[in-house]
Every structure is written in structure tokens, then in C-alpha cells.
N, C-alpha and C. Protein backbone atom coordinates (compact mmCIF):
# COMPACT_ATOMS: atom_id res chain seq x y z
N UNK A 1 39.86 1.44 -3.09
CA UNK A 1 38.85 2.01 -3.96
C UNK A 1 38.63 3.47 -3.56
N UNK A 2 38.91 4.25 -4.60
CA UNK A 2 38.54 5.99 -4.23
C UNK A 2 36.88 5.81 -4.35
N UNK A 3 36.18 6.73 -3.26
CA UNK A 3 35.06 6.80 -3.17
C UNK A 3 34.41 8.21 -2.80
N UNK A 4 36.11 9.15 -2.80
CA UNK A 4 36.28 10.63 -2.97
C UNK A 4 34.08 11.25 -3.89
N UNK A 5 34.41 11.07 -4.62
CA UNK A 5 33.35 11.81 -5.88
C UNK A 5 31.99 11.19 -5.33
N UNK A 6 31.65 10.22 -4.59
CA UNK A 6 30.39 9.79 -3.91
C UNK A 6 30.24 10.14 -2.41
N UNK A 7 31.31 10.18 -1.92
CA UNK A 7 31.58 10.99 -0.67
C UNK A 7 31.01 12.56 -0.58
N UNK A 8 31.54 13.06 -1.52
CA UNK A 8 31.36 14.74 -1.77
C UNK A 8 30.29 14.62 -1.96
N UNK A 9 29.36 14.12 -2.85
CA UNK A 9 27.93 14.00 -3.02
C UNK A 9 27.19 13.67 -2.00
N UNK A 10 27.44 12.60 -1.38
CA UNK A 10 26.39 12.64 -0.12
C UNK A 10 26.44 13.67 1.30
N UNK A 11 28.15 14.41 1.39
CA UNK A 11 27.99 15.09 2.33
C UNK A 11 27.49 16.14 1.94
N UNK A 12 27.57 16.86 0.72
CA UNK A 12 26.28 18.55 0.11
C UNK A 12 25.11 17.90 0.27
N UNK A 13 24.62 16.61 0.12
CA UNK A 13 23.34 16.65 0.17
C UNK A 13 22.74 16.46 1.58
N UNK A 14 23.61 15.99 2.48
CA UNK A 14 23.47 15.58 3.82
C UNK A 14 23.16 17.28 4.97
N UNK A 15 24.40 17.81 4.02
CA UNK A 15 24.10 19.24 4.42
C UNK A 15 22.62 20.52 3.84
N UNK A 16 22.41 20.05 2.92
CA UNK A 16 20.93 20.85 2.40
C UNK A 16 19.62 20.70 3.01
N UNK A 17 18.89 21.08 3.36
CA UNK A 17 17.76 20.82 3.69
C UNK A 17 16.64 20.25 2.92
N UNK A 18 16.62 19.26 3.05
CA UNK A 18 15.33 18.58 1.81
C UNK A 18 13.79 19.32 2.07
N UNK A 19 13.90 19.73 1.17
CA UNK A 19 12.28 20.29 1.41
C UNK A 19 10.99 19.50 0.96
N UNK A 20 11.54 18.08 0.92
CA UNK A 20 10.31 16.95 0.85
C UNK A 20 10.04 16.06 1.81
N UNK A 21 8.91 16.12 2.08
CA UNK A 21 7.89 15.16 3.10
C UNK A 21 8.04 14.08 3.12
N UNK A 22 8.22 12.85 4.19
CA UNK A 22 7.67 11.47 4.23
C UNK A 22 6.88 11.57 5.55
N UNK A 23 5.52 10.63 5.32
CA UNK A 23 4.98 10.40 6.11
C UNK A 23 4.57 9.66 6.37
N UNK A 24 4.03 8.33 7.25
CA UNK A 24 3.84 7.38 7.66
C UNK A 24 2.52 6.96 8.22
N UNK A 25 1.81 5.85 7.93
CA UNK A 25 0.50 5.87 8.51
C UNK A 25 0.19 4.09 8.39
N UNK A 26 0.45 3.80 9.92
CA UNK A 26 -0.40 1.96 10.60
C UNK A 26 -1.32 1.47 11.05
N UNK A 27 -1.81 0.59 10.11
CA UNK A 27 -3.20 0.24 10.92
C UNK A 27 -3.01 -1.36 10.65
N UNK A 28 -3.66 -1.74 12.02
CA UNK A 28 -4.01 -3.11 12.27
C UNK A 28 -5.39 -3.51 12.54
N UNK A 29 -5.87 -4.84 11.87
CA UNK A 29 -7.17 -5.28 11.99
C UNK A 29 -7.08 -6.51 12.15
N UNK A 30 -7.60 -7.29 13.02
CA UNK A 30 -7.91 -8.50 13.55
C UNK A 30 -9.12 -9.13 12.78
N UNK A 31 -9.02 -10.24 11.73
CA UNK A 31 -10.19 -10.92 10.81
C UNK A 31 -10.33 -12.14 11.77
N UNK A 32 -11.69 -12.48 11.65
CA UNK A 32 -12.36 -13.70 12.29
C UNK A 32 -11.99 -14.92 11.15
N UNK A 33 -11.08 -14.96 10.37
CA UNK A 33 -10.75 -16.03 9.32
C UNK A 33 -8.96 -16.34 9.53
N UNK A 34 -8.42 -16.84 8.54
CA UNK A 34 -7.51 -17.24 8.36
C UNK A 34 -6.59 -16.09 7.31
N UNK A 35 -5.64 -16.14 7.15
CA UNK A 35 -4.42 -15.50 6.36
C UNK A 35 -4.61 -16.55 4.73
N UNK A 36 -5.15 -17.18 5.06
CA UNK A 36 -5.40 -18.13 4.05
C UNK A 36 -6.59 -17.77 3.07
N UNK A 37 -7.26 -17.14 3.62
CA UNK A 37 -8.35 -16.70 3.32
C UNK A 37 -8.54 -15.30 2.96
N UNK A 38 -7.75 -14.57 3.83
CA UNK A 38 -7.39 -12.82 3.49
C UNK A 38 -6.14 -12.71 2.40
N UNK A 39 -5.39 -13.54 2.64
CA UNK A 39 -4.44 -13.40 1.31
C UNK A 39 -4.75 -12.81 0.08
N UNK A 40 -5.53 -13.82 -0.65
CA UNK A 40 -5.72 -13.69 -1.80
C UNK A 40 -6.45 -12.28 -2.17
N UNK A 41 -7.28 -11.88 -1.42
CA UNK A 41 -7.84 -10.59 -1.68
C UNK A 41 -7.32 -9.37 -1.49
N UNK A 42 -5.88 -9.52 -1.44
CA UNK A 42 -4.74 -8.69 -1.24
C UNK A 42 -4.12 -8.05 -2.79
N UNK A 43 -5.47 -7.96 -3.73
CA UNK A 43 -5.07 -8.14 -5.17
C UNK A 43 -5.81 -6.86 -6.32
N UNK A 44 -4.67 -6.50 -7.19
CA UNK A 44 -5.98 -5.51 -7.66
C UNK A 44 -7.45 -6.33 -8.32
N UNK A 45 -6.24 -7.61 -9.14
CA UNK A 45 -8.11 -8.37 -9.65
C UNK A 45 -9.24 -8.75 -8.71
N UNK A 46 -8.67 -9.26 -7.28
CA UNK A 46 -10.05 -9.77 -6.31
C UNK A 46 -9.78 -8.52 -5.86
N UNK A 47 -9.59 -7.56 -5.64
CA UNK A 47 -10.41 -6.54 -5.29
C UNK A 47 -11.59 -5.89 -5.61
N UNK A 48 -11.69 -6.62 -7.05
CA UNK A 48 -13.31 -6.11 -8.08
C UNK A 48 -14.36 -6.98 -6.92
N UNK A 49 -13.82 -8.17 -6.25
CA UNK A 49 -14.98 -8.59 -5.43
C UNK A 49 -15.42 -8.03 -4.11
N UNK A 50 -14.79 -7.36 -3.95
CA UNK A 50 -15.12 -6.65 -2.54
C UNK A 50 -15.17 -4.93 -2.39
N UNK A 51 -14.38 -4.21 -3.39
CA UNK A 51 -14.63 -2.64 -3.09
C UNK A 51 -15.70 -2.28 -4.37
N UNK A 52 -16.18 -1.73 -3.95
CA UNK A 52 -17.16 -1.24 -5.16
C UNK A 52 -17.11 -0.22 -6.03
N UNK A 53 -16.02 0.38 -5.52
CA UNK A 53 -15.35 1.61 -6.02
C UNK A 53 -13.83 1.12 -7.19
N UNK A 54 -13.37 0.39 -6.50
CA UNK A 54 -12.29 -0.42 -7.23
C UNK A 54 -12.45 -0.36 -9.18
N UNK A 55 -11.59 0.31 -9.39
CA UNK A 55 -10.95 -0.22 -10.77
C UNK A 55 -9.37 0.15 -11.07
N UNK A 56 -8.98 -1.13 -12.08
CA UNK A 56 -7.36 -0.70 -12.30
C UNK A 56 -7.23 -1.44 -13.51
N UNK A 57 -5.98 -1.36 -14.06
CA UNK A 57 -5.46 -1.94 -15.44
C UNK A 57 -4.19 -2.71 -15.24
N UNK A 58 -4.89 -3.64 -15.92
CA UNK A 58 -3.33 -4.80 -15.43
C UNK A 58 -2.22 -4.79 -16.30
N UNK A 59 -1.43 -4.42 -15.86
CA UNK A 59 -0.07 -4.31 -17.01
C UNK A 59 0.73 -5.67 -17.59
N UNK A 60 0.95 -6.36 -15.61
CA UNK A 60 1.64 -7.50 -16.39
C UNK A 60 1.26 -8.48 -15.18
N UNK A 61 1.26 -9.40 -15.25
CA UNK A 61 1.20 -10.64 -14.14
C UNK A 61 1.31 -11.60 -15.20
N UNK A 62 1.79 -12.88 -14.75
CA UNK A 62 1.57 -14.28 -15.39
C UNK A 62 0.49 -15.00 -15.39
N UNK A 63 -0.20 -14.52 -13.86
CA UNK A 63 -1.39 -15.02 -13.67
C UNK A 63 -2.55 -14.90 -13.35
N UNK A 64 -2.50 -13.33 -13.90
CA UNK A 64 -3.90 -12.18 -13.79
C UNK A 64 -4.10 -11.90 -12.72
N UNK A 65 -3.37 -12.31 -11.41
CA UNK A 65 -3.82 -11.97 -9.79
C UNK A 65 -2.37 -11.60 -9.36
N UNK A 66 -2.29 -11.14 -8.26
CA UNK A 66 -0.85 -10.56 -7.58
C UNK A 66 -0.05 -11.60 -7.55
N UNK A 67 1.20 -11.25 -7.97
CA UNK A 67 2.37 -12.06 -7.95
C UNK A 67 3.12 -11.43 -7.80
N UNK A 68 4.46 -11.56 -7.09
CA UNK A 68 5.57 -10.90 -7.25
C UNK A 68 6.16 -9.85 -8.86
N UNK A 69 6.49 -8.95 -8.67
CA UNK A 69 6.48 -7.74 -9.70
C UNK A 69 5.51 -7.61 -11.25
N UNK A 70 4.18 -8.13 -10.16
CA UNK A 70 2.91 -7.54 -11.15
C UNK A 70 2.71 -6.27 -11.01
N UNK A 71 1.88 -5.14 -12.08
CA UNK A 71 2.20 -3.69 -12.57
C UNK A 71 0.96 -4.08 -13.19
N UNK A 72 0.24 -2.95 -11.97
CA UNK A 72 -1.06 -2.23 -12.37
C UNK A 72 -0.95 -0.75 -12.39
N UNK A 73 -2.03 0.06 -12.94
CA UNK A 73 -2.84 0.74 -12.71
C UNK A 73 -4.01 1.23 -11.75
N UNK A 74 -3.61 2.47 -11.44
CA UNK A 74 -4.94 3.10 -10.78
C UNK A 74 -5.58 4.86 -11.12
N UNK A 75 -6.26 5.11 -10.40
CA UNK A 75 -6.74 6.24 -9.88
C UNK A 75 -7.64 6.73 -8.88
N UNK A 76 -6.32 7.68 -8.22
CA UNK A 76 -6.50 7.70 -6.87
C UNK A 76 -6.87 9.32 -6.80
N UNK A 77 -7.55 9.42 -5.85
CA UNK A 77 -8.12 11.32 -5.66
C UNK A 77 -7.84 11.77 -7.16
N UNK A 78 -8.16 11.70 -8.27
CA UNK A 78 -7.72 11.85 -9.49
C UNK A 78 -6.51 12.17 -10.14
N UNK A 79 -5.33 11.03 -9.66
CA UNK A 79 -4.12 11.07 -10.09
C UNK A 79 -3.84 9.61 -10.47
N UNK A 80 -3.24 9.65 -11.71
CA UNK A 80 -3.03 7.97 -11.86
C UNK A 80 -1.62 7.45 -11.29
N UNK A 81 -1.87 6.05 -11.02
CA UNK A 81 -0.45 5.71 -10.23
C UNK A 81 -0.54 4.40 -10.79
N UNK A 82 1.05 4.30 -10.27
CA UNK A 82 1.40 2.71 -11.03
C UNK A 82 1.95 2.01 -9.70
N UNK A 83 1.33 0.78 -9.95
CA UNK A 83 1.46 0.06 -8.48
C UNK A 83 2.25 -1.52 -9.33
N UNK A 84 3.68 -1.21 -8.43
CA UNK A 84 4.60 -3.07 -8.76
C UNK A 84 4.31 -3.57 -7.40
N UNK A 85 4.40 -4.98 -7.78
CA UNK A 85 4.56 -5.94 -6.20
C UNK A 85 5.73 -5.94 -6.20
N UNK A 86 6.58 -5.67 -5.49
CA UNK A 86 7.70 -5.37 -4.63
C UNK A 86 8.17 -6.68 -3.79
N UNK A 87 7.10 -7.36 -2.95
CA UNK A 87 7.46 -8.60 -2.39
C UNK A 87 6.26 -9.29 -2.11
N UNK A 88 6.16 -10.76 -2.45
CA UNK A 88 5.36 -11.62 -2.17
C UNK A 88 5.46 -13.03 -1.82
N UNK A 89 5.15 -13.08 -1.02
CA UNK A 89 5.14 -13.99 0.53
C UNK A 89 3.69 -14.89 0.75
N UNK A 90 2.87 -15.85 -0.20
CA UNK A 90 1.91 -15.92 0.34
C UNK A 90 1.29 -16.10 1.42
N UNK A 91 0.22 -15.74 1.82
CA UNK A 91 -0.26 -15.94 3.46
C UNK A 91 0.50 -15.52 4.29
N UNK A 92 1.41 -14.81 3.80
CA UNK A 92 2.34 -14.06 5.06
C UNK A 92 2.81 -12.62 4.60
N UNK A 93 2.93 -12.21 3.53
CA UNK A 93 3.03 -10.02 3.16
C UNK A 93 3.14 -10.24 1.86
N UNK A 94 2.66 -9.11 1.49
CA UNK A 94 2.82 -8.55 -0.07
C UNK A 94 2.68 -7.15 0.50
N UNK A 95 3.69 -6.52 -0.25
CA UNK A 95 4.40 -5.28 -0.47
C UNK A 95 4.26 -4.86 -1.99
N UNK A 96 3.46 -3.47 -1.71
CA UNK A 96 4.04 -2.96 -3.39
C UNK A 96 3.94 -1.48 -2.68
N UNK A 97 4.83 -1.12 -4.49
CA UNK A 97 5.41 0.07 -4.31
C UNK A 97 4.22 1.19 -5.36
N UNK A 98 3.55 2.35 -4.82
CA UNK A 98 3.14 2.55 -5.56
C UNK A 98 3.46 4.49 -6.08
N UNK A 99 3.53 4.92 -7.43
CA UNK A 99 3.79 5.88 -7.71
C UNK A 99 3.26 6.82 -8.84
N UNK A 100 2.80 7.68 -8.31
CA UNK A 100 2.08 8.84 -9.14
C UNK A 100 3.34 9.99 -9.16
N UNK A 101 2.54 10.56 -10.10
CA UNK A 101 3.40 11.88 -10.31
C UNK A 101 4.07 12.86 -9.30
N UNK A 102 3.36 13.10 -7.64
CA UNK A 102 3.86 13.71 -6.81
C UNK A 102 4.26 13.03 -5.60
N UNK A 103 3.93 11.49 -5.80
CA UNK A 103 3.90 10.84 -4.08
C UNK A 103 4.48 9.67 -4.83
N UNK A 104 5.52 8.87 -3.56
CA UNK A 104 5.84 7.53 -4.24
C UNK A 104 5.21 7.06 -2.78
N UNK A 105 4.61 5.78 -2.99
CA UNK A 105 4.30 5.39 -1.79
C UNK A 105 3.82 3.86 -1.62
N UNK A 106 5.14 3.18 -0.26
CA UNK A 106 5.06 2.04 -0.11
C UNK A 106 4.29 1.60 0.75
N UNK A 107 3.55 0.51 0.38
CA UNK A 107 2.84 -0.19 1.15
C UNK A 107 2.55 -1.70 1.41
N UNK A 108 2.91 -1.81 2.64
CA UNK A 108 3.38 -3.04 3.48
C UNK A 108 2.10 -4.03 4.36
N UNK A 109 1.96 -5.06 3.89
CA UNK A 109 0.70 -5.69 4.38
C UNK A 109 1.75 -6.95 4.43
N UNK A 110 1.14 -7.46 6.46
CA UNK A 110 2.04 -8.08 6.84
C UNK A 110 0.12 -9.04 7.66
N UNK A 111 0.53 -10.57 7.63
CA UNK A 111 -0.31 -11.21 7.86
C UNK A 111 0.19 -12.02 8.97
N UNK A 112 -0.32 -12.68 10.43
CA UNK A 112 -0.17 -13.35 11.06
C UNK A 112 -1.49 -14.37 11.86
N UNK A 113 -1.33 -15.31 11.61
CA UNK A 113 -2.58 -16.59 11.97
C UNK A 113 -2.29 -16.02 13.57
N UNK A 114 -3.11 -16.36 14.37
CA UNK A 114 -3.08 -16.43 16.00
C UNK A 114 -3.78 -17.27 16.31
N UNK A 115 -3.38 -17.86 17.42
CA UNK A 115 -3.86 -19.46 17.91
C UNK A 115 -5.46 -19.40 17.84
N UNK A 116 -6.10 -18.39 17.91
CA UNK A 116 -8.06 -18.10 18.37
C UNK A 116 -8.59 -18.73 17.02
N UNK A 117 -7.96 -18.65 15.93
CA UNK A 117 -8.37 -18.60 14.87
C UNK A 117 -8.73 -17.37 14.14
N UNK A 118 -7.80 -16.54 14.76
CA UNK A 118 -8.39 -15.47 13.67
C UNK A 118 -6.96 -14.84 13.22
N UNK A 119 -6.90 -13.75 12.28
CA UNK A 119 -5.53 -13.03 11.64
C UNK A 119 -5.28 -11.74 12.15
N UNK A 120 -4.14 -11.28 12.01
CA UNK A 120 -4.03 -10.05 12.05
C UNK A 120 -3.42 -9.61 11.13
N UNK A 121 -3.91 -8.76 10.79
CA UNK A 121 -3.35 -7.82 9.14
C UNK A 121 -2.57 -6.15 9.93
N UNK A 122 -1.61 -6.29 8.77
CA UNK A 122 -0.91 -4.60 9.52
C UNK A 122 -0.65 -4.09 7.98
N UNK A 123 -0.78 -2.83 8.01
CA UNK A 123 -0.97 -2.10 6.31
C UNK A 123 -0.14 -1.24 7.52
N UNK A 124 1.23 -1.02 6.63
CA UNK A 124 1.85 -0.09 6.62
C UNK A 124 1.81 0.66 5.66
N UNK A 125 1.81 2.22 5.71
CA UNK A 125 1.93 2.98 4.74
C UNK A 125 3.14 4.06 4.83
N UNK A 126 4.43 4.34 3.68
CA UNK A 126 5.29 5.16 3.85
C UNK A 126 4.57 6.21 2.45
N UNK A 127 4.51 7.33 2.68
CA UNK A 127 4.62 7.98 1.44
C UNK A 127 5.29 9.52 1.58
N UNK A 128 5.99 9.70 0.39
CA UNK A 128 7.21 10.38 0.36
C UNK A 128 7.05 11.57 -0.70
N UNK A 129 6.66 12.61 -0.68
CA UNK A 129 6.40 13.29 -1.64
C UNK A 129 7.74 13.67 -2.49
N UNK A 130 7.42 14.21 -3.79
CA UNK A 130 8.52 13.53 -5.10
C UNK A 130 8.72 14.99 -5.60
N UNK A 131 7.43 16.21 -5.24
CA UNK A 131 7.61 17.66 -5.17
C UNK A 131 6.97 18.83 -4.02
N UNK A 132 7.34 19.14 -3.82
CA UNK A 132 7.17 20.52 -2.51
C UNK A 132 5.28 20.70 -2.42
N UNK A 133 4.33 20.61 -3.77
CA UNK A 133 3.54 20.50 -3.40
C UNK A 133 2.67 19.53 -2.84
N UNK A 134 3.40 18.64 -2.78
CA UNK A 134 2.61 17.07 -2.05
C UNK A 134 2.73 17.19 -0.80
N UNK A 135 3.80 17.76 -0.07
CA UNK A 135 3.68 17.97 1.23
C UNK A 135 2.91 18.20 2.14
N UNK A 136 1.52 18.35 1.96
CA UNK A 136 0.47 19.04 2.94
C UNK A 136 -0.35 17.68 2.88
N UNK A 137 -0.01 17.00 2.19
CA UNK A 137 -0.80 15.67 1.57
C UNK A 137 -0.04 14.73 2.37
N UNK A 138 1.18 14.35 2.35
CA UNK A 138 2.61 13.47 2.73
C UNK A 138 2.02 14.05 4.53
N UNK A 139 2.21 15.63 4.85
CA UNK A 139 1.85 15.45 6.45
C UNK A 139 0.99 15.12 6.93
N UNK A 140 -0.41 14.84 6.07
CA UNK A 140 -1.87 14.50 6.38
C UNK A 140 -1.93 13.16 7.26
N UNK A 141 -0.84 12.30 5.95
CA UNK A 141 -0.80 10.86 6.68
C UNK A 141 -1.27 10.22 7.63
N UNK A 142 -0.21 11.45 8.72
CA UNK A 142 -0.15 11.13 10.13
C UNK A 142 -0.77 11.68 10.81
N UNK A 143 -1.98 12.20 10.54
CA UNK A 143 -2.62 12.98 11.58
C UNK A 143 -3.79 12.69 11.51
N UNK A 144 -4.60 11.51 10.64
CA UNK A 144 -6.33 11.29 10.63
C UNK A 144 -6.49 11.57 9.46
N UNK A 145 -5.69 11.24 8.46
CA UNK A 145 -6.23 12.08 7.09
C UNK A 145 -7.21 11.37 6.45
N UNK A 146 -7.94 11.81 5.15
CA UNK A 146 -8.40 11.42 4.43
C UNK A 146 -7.99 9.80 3.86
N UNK A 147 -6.66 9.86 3.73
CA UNK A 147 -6.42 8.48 3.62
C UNK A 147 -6.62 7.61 4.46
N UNK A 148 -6.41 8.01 6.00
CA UNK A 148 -6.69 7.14 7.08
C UNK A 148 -7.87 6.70 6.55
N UNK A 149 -8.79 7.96 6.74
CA UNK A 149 -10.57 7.20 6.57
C UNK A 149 -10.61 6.56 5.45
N UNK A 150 -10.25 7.05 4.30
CA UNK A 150 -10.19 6.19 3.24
C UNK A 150 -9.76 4.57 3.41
N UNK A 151 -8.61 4.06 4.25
CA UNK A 151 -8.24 3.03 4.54
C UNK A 151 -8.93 2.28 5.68
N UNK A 152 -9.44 2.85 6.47
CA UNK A 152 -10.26 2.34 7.56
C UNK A 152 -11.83 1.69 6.85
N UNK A 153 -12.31 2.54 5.78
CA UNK A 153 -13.65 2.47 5.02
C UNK A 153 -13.35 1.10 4.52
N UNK A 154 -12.01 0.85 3.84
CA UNK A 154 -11.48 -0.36 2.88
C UNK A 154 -11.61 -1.51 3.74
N UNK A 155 -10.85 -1.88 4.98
CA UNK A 155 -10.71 -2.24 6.30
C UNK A 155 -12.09 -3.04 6.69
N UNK A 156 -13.14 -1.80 6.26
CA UNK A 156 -14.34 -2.64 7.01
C UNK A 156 -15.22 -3.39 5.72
N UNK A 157 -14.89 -2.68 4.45
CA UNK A 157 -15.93 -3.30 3.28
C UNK A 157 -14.85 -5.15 3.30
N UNK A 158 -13.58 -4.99 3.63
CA UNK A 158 -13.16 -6.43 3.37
C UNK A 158 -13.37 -7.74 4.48
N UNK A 159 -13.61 -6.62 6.06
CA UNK A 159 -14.49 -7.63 7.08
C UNK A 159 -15.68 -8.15 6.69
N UNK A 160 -16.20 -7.08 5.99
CA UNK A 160 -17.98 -7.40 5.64
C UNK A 160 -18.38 -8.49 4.57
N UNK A 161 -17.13 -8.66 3.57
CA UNK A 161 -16.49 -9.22 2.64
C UNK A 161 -16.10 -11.15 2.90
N UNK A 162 -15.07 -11.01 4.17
CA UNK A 162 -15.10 -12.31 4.61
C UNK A 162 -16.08 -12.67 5.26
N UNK A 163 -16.97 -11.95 5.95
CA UNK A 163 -18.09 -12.53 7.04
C UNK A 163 -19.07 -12.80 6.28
N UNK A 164 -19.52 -12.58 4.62
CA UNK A 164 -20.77 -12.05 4.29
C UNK A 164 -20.38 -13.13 3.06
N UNK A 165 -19.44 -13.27 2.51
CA UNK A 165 -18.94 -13.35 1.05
C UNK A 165 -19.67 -12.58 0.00
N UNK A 166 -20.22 -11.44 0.33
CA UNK A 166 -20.38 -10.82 -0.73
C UNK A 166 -19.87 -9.08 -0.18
N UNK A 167 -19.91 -8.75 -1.92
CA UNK A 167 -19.60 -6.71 -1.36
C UNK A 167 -20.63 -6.27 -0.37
N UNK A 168 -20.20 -5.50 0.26
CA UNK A 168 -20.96 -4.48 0.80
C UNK A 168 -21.22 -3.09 -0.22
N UNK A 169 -22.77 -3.13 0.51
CA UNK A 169 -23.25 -1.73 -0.61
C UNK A 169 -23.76 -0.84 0.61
């Protein structure tokens, strides 16, 4: 198989300097419940029960809650993005991919029971800017950004959430 004409392509591009950002940002939280219990709120619809800020538009699911390649809607710092489930695993990860106009950005929520009875949740975040001006945004990631706090804020309204069963205000 000649592979000449895909060859040449990846070595000019291998040689250019990409002038776009990825940046990366992990956080882990330990819930006093079960994976059984945090699962499901891993969703844009049960998310109306716990963030108060939360709204989105459901494009497609079979069953109005996260499923494997359900397609919502959002808006985020005032940019709209479209979020697919990518992979779903109940009680154990859902992955979606989500993408606005300047950032594509994946995000990885990985669940594990531990013998105490309680879970640990890990939100990975990759995001990859898509033009030169997202970059200051894409390096923020990793350094305490706005999203951190933004995700840490989320983090604690969904502890307050399982401990309380209701939103926090």
C-alpha cells in the first residue's frame, strides 16, 4: 500500500509549529454515597436538580437523560456549545465531548466505589483551542483558572446535593 501522499502530509505538519493550545485540568472528590447514586446526576436533565444556574437544550436522547451519544446544548461564559456523550459506562464514566466555536473540549468523569462506602469521582478536563485567540483561555486551565473555580463551585453544590437532597442556594 503507497502511503507516500499521507506521509508527506504528516511530516509538513509535524514540522510547523502549531500555534494552538491544549490544556488540561483534574480534579478529584471523594462523596459520602455510592457511584450509584452520583451517576445519574452526571446529566444535563438532573442537573436542573442540583445547579441553579444550569440550563441546556436537548437535542437527542431516547430517554431524556444521558445516554451514550445524547446532544445537548449550552451556554458557557457566553458562548454556545454542543455537548455529545462520547462514552457511557453506568456507575462507572461518562465522557462527552464538548464544542463551541473556539475550544473543543473533552471531558472525562471516571467513578470508583471504595470499600468505606464512599466514591471517588475524577473530572478530567482536555481543552484544545480551535483558533489562536482561545489560547490565553486553553493556558488558564492549568493554572487556577476561572474554570477551576467554576468546577470546584459545581463540586460542592453536588456534595450539598447528595447530603441535603435538595439545591443549594
Amino acid at each position: 500500500m503507497n502511503t507516500r501522499h499521507s506521509d508527506e502530509r504528516i511530516q509538513a505538519w509535524k514540522q510547523r509549529e502549531n500555534p494552538l493550545e491544549r490544556g488540561h485540568l483534574v480534579l478529584e472528590r471523594t462523596f459520602r454515597t455510592s457511584a450509584d447514586e452520583v451517576f445519574p446526576l452526571l446529566c444535563p436533565t438532573r442537573e436542573y436538580d442540583w445547579i441553579s444556574s444550569w440550563g441546556c437544550e436537548l437535542f437527542h436522547s431516547d430517554s431524556g437523560y444521558a445516554e451514550y451519544n445524547a446532544i445537548f446544548r449550552t451556554r458557557s461564559l457566553g458562548k454556545e456549545e454542543i455537548w455529545i456523550c462520547t462514552h457511557f459506562e453506568p456507575n462507572r464514566a461518562i465522557h462527552y465531548t464538548r464544542v463551541a466555536p473556539d475550544v473543543c473540549t473533552q471531558l472525562e468523569i471516571t467513578l470508583a466505589d471504595r470499600t468505606d462506602g464512599t466514591v471517588r469521582v475524577r473530572w478530567s478536563l482536555t481543552a484544545s483551542a480551535l483558533v489562536e485567540e482561545a489560547n490565553d483561555a486553553v493556558r488558564l486551565l492549568e493554572s487556577g483558572s476561572e474554570r477551576r473555580l467554576i468546577l470546584e463551585h459545581l463540586l460542592n453544590d453536588l456534595d450539598h446535593y447528595l447530603e441535603r437532597g435538595e439545591m443549594r442556594v
